[in-house]
Protein backbone atom coordinates (compact mmCIF):
# COMPACT_ATOMS: atom_id res chain seq x y z
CA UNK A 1 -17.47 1.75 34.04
CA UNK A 2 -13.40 1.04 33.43
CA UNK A 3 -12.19 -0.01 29.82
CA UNK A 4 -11.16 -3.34 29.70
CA UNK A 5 -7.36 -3.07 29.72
CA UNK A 6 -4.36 -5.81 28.76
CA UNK A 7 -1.18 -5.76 28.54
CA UNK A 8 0.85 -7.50 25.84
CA UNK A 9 4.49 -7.59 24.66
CA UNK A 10 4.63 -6.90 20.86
CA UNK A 11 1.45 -5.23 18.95
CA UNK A 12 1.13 -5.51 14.95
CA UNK A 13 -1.18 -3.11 13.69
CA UNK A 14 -2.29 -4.04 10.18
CA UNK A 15 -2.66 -7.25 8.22
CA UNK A 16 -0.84 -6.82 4.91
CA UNK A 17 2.43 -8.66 3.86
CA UNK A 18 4.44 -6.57 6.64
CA UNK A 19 2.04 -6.92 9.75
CA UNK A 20 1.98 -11.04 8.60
CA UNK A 21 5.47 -10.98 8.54
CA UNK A 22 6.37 -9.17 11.71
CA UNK A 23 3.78 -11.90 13.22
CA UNK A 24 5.91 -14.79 11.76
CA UNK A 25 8.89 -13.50 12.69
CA UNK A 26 7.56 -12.30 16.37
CA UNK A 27 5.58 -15.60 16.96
CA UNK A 28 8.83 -17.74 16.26
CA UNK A 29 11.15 -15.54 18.68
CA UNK A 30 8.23 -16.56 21.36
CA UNK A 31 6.96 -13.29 21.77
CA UNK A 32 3.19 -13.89 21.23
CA UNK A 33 2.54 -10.98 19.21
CA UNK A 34 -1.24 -9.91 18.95
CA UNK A 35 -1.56 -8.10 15.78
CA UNK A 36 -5.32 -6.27 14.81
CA UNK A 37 -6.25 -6.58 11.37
CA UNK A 38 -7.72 -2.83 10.77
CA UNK A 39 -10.40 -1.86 8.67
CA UNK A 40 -9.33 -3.88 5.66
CA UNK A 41 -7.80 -7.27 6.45
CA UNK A 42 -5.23 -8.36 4.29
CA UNK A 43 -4.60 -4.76 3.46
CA UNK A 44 -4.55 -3.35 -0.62
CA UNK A 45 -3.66 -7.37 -1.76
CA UNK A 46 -7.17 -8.06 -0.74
CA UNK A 47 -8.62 -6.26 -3.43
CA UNK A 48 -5.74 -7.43 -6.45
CA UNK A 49 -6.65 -10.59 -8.17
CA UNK A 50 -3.86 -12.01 -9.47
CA UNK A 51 -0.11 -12.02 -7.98
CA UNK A 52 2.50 -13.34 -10.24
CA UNK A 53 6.19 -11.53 -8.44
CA UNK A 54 5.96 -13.07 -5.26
CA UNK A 55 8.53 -15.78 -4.80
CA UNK A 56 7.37 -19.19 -4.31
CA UNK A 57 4.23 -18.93 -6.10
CA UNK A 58 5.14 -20.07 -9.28
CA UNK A 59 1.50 -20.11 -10.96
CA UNK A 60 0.90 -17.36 -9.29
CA UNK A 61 -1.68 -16.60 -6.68
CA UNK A 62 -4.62 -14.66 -5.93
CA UNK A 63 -4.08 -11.44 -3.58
CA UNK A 64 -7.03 -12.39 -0.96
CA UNK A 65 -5.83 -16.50 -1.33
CA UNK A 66 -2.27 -14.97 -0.59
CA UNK A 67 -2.95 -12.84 2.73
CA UNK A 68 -4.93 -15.86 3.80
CA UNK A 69 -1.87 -18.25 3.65
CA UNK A 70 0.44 -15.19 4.85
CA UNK A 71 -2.52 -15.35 8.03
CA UNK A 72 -2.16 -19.17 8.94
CA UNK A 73 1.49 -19.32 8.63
CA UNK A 74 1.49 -16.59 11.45
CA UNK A 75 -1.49 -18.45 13.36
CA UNK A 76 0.73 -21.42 12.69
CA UNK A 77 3.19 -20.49 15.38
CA UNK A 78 1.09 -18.93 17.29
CA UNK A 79 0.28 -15.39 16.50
CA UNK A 80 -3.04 -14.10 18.35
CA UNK A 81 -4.91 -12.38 15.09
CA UNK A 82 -8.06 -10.16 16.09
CA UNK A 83 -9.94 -8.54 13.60
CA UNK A 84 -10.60 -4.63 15.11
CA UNK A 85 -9.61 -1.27 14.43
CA UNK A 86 -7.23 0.71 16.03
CA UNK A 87 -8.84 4.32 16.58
CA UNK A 88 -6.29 5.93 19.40
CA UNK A 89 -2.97 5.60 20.44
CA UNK A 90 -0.70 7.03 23.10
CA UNK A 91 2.97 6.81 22.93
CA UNK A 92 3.54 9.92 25.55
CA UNK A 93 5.19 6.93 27.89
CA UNK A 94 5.82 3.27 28.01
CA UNK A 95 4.38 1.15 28.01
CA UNK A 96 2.64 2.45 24.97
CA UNK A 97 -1.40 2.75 25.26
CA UNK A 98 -3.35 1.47 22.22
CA UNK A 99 -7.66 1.67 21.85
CA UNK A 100 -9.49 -0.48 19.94
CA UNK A 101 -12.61 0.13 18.60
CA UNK A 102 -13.16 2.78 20.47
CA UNK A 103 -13.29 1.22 23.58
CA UNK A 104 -10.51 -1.87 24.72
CA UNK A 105 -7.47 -0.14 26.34
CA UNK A 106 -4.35 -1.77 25.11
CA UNK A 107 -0.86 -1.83 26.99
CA UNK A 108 2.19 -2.58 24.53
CA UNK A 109 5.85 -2.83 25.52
CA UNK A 110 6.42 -2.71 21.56
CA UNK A 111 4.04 -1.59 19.09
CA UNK A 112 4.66 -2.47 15.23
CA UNK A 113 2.83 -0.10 12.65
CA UNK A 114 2.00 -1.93 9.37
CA UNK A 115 -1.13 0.37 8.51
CA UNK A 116 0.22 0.71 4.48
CA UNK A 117 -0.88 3.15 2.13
CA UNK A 118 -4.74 3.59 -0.20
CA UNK A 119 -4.43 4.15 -3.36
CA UNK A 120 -5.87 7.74 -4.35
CA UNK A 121 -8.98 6.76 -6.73
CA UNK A 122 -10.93 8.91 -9.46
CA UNK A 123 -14.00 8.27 -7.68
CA UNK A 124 -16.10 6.94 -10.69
CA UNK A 125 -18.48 4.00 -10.32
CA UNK A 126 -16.78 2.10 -13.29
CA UNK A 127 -13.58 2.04 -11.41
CA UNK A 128 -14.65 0.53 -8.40
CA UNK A 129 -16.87 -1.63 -10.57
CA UNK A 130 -14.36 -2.66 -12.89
CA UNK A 131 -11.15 -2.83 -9.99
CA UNK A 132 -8.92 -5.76 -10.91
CA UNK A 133 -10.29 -6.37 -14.02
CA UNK A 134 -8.58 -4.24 -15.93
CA UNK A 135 -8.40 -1.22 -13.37
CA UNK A 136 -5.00 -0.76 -11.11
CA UNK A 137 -3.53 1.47 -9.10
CA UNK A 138 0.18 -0.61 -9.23
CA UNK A 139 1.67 -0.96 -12.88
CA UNK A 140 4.94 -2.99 -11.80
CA UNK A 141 2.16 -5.46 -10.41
CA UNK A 142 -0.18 -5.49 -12.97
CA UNK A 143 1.49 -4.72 -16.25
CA UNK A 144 2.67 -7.66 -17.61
CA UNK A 145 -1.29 -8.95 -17.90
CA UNK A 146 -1.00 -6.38 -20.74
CA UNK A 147 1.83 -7.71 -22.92
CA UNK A 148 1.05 -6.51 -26.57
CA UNK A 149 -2.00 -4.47 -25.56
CA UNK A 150 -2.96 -0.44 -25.54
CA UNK A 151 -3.66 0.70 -22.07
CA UNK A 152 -3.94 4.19 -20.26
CA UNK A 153 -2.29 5.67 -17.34
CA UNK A 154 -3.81 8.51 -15.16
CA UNK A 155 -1.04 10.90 -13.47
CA UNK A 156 1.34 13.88 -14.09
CA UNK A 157 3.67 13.53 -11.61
CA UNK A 158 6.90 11.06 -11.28
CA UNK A 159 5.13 7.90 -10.23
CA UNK A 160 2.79 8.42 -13.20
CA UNK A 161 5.70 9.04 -15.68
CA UNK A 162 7.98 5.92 -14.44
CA UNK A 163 4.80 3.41 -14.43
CA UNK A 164 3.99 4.89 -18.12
CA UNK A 165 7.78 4.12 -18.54
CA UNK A 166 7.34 0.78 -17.52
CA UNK A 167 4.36 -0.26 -18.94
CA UNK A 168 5.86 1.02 -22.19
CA UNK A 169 8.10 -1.87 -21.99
CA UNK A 170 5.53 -3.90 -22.08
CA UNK A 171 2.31 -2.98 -24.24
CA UNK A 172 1.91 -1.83 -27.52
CA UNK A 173 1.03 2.07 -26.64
CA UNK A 174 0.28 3.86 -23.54
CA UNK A 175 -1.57 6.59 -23.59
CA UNK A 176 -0.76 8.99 -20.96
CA UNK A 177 -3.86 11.27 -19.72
CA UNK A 178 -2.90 14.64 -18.15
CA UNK A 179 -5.37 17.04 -16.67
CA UNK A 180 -3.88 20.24 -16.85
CA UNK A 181 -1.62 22.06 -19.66
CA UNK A 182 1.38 20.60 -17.70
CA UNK A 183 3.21 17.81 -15.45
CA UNK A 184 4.17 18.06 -12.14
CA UNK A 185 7.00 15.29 -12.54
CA UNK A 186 10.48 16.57 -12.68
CA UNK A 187 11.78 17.84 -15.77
CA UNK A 188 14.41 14.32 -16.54
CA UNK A 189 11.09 12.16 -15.65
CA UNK A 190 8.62 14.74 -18.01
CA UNK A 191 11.67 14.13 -20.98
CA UNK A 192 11.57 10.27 -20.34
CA UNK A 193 7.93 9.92 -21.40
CA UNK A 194 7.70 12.72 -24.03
CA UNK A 195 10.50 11.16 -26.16
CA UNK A 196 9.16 7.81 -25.80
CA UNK A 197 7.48 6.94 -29.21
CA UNK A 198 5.04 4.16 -27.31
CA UNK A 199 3.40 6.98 -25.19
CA UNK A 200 0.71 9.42 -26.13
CA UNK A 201 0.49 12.19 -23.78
CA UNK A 202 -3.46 13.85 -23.82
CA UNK A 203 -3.45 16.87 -22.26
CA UNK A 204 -5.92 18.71 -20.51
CA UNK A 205 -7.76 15.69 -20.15
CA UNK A 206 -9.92 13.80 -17.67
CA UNK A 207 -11.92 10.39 -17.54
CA UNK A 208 -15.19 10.84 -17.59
CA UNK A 209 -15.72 6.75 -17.58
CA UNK A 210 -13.83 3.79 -18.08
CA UNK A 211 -15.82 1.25 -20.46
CA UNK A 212 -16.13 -2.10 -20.64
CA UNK A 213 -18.72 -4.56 -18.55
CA UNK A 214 -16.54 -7.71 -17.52
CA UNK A 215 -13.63 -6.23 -18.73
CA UNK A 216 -12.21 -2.77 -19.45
CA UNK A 217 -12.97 -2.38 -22.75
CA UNK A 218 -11.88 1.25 -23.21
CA UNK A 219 -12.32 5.18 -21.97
CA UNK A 220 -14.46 7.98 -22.67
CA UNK A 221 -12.41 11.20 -21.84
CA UNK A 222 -13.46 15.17 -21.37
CA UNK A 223 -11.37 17.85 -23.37
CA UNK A 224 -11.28 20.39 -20.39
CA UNK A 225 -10.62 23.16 -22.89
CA UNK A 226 -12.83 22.37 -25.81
CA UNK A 227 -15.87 20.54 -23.83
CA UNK A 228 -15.09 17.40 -26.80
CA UNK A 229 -15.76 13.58 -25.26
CA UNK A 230 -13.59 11.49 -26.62
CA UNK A 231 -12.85 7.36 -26.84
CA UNK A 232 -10.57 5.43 -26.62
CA UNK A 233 -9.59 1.64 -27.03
CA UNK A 234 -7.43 0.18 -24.22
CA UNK A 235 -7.07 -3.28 -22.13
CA UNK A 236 -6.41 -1.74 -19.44
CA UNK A 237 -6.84 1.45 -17.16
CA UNK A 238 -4.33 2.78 -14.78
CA UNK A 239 -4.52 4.89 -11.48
CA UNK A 240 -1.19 6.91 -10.60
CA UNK A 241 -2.34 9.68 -8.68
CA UNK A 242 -1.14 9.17 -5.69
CA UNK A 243 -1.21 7.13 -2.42
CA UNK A 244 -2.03 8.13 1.27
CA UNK A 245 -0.70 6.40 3.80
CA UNK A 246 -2.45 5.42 6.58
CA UNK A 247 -1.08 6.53 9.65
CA UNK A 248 -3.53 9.31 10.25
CA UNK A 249 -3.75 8.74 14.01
CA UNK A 250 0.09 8.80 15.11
CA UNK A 251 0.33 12.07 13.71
CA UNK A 252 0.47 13.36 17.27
CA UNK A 253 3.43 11.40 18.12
CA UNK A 254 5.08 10.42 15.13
CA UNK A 255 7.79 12.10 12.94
CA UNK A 256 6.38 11.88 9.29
CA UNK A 257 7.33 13.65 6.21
CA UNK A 258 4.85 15.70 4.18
CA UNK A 259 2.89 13.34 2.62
CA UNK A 260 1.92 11.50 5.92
CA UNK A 261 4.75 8.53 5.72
CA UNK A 262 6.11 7.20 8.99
CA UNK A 263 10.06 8.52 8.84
CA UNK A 264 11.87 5.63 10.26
CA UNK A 265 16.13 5.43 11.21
CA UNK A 266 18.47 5.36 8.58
CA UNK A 267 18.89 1.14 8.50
CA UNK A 268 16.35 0.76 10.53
CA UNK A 269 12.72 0.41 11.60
CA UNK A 270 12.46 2.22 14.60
CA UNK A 271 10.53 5.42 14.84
CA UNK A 272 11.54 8.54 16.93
CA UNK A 273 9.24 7.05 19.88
CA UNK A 274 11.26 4.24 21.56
CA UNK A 275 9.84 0.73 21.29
CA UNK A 276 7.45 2.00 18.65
CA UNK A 277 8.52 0.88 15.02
CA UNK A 278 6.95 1.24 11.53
CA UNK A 279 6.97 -1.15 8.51
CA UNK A 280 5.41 -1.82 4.77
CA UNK A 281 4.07 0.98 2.93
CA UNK A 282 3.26 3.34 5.94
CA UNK A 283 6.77 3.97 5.89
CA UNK A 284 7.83 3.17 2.32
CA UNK A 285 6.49 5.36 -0.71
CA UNK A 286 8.87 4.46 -3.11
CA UNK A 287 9.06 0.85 -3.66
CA UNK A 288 5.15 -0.06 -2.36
CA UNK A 289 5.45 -3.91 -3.40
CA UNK A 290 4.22 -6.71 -1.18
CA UNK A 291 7.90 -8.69 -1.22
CA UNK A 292 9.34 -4.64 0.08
CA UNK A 293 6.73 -4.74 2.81
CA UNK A 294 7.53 -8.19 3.66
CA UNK A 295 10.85 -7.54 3.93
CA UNK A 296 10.71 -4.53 6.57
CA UNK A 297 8.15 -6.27 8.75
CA UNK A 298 10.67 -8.70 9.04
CA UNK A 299 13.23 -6.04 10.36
CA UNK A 300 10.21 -4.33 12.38
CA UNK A 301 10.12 -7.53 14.65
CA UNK A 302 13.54 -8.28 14.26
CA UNK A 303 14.03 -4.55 15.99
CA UNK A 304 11.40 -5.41 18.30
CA UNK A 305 12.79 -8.14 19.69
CA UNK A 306 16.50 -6.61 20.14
CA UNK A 307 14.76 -3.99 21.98
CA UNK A 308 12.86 -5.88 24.62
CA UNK A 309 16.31 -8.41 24.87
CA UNK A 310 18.31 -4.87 25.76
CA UNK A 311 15.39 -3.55 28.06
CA UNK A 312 15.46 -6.81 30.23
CA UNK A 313 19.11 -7.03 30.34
CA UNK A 314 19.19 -3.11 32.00
């Protein structure tokens, strides 16, 4: 029996801030861009329930509310939106072969990765339970629903040391847990924090449960060395140990740097694979804010459509 094959000019895969905005953009240049939502629609917004640094919202919005509105406005002019999963690609020649779900066969003149990035979690129940209530993986997002208040930051390496930085700027005390004897963060980054007279760095240190029924209400943390549970009385709990970046299955074919992020032309969003092009957080693990990802799925489509224009001109 023969897939069912089709053959399309611009493919967005993803559904967060970039993949809407690469629609928008695509849809309006008359391009009829067919983007797949992916396993999470609306990507990491989806799951954040307040957004107060996005532009034009001035009460502020919530994340799901948000990636609904980015949705229409692409829908609006005419962007085909299918919720699937992408689970193989082939960009060996063009035009570029895409699977969905295992089983549609997808032909793409342009494909536009906006897979983002997940959050690397703890793995206890009363983080997932507690998620966006007091729990947050993004400090320059969530911080200032902290003003005045203790919280505590999970990390040892540079992102963890600039969003205990930050949020220092904002709440009362930070306290700062480290799991080993020692940071990973670079030595300017480890001086930062340890000379800052709002943080408390507890070393040798893990959560053993983040308290709190509605709201986060505090932390019970495990001396590694001494066995000793300990508590403590913070607002709010934050996650810096990393993100992974979604992008698992263009390994093959994609140039990528050591943590799995899509390496994309200086000024640009195009890939090493021509007519493929990567925006948002799969490509971006410094900056990780919806308005960033926005931005560069506006360039992906932008690219996208300068490249078809120069293909049909040769």
């Amino acid at each position: 029996m023969s897939q069912e094959k089709e053959r399309i000019k611009v493919l967005i895969i993803g559904s967060g801030p970039a993949g809407y905005t690469a629609a928008i953009y695509a849809s309006r240049a008359g391009l009829q861009p067919v983007l797949y939502t992916g396993g999470q629609p609306g990507g990491q917004l989806t799951i954040t329930n307040d957004v107060e640094n996005y532009p034009g919202y001035p009460d502020g919005v919530n994340g799901p509310q948000m990636m609904e509105d980015f949705k229409k406005q692409a829908e609006r002019f005419g962007t085909d939106v299918r919720y699937g999963l992408v689970t193989d690609v082939d960009f060996s020649s063009s035009p570029h072969k895409i699977t969905v779900d295992g089983q549609k066969e997808i032909e793409a003149d342009t494909v536009l990765i906006s897979t983002g990035a997940s959050a690397k979690w703890l793995g206890l129940e009363s983080e997932t339970r507690l998620n966006g209530k007091g729990v947050s993986a993004c400090a320059v997002c969530d911080g200032f629903f902290f003003r005045g208040q203790e919280v505590a930051i999970v990390g040892a390496g540079d992102t963890a040391c600039e969003e205990a930085s930050y949020l220092s700027n904002i709440c009362s005390k930070v306290y700062m847990i480290v799991r080993r004897d020692e940071m990973r963060a670079s030595q300017i980054m480890q001086k930062r924090v340890k000379n800052n007279p709002k943080i408390e760095i507890i070393w040798n240190t893990e959560t053993k449960e983040i308290l709190g029924e509605e709201e986060v209400t505090g932390a019970l943390l495990l001396n590694r060395n001494t066995g000793q549970i300990s508590e403590i009385k913070v607002t709010g709990f934050f996650v810096a140990i990393g993100h992974e970046p979604n992008t698992g299955i263009f390994k093959k074919y994609l140039d990528m740097d050591d943590s799995g992020y899509i390496i994309t032309k200086s000024g640009s969003t195009q890939t090493n694979i021509e007519g493929v092009f990567a925006c948002g957080d799969a490509q971006d693990h410094i900056y990780r804010q919806a308005i960033t990802a926005a931005g560069t799925g506006c360039m992906a489509a932008l690219d996208a459509e300068r490249y078809l224009a120069e293909k049909e001109l040769s």
